[in-house]
Structures are given as C-alpha cells and as structure tokens.
Protein backbone atom coordinates (compact mmCIF):
# COMPACT_ATOMS: atom_id res chain seq x y z
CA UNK A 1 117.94 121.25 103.95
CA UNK A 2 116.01 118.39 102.20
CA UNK A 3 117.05 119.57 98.63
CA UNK A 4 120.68 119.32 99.79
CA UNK A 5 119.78 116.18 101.41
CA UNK A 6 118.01 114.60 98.60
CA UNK A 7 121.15 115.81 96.07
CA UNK A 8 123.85 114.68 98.53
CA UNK A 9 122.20 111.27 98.83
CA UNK A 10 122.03 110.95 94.97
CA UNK A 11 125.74 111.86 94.55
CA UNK A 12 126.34 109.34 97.22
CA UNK A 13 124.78 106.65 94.93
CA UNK A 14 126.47 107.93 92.27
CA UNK A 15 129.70 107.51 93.87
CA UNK A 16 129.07 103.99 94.78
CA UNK A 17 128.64 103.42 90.63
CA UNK A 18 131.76 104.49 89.81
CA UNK A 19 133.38 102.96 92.64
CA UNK A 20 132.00 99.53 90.80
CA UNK A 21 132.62 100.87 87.48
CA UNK A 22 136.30 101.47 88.42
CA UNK A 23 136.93 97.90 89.75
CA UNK A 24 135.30 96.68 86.64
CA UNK A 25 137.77 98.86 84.90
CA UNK A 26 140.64 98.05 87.21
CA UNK A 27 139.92 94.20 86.96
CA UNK A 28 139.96 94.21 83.28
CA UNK A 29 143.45 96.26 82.91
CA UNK A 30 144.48 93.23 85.28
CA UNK A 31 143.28 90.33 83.32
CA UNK A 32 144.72 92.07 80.24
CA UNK A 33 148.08 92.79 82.00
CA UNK A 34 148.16 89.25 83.33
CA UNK A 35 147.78 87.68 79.91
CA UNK A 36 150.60 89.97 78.39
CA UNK A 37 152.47 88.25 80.93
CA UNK A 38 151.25 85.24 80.14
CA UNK A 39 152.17 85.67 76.12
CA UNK A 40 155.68 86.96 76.99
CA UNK A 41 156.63 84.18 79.11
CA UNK A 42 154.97 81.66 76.63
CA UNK A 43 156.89 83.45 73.71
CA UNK A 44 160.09 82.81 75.50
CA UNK A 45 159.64 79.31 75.85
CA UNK A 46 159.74 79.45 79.89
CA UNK A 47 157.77 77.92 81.82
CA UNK A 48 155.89 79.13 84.91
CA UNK A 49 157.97 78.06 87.75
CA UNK A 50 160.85 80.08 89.97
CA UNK A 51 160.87 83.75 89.13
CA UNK A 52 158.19 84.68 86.37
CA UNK A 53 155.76 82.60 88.50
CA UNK A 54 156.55 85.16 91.51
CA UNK A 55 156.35 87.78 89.40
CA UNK A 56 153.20 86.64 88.10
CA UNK A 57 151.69 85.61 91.25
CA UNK A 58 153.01 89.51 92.61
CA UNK A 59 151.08 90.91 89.69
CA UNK A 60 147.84 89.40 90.55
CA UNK A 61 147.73 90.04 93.97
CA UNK A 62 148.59 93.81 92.89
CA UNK A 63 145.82 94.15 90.58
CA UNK A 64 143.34 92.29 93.17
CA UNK A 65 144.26 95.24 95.61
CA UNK A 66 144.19 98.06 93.31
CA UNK A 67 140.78 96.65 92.40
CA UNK A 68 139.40 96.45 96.17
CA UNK A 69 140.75 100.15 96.19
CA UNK A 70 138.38 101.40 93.53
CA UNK A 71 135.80 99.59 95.06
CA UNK A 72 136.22 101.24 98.86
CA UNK A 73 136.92 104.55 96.82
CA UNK A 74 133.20 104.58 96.10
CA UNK A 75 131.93 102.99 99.01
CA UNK A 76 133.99 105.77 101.48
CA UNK A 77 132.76 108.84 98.84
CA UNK A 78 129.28 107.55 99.59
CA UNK A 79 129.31 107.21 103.03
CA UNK A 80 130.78 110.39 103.21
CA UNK A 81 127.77 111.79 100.98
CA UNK A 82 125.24 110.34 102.78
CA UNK A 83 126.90 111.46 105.97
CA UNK A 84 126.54 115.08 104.81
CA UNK A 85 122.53 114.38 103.35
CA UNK A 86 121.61 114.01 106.89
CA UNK A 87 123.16 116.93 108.56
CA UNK A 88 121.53 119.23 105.92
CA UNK A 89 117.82 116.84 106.48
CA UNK A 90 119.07 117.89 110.59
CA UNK A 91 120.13 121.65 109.35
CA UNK A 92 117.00 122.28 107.50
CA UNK A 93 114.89 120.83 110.45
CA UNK A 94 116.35 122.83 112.46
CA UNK A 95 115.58 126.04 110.38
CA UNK A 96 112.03 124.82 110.01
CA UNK A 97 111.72 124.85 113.83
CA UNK A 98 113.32 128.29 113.89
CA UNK A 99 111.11 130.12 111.67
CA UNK A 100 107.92 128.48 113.16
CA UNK A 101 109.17 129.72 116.64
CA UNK A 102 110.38 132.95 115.20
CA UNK A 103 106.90 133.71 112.92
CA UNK A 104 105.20 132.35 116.61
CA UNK A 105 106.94 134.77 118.60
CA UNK A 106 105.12 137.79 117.79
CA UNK A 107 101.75 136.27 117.79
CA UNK A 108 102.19 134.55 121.55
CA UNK A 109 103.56 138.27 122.98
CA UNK A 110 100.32 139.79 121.41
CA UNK A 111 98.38 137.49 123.09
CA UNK A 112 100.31 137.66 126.13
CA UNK A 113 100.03 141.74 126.08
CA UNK A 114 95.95 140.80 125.92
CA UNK A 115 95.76 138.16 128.49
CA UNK A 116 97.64 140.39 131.02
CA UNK A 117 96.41 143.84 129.69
C-alpha cells in the first residue's frame, strides 16, 4: 500500500517534469519554425502583410497550443498518478486493519471461550 503509494506519487512528479520539459521542447521547435518563416518570407522580399502574415500569425497560435498540450499532458499523467497513490495508501490501510482484526480474532474467541467457560 504505502510503497505503491510512495512510487505512484514519485512517477506523478515525474510526469509533471516532462510535461514541462516537453513544452520547453515544443516552444523551442516553435520559435525555430517561426523564424524559418520569418527567413523565407524575408528571402523573398515580401513583406508581412495579407497572406504570409495569416499564415504566420496561424503558425504561432498552433505552436502556443501544441505547447499548452504538453504541458496538461503532464499535469493530467500526474493527477492521474497521484489519484492512484492514494487508493493504494486507502488499499494498504485497509489490509492493515484486516490483518490486525484477523491476527485479533483468535485471541478475543479464546478469551471469550474463558470468560463464558
């Protein structure tokens, strides 16, 4: 119960990590694919008005999404980890509580047998 507990919860920080490392990740490809635009558009002498400023402006709110994505990738897979930590802390509570009650049982029908014997 608490070892699975304690591991889930780590994975769930873990996952929360790569979630940022993956929006780091996601937001450089996007600065990097936004300034290849950039350098094609410059290299063909237009300027950025009409279409390639659509495009561009498309392309940026693309790569701001795919970056939230990553982001809420990592947060979900970490609430989903630490969602599972503390059924197996509940799980391995309640298996404590069984085997006290089961090791008990014994004991407290002995003592019954001699109380009423």
């Amino acid at each position: 119960g608490n070892t699975n507990a304690a591991y889930l919860k780590e994975a769930g920080r873990q996952a929360k990590m790569v979630g940022a490392a993956n929006k780091n990740l996601s937001d450089a490809r996007g600065r990097a694919q936004l300034g290849e635009m950039r350098a094609q558009v410059g290299a063909q002498g237009t300027t950025f008005s009409g279409s390639p400023m659509l495009v561009y402006l498309d392309s940026v709110k693309n790569a701001a999404i795919e970056s939230q994505m990553e982001y809420y990738k990592g947060e979900i897979g970490a609430t989903g980890y630490k969602e599972q930590a503390r059924v197996a802390k509940r799980g391995g509570e309640a298996d404590l509580w069984s085997g006290i009650i089961g090791a008990s049982a014994p004991a407290l029908k002995s003592l019954g047998s001699r109380l009423l014997g």
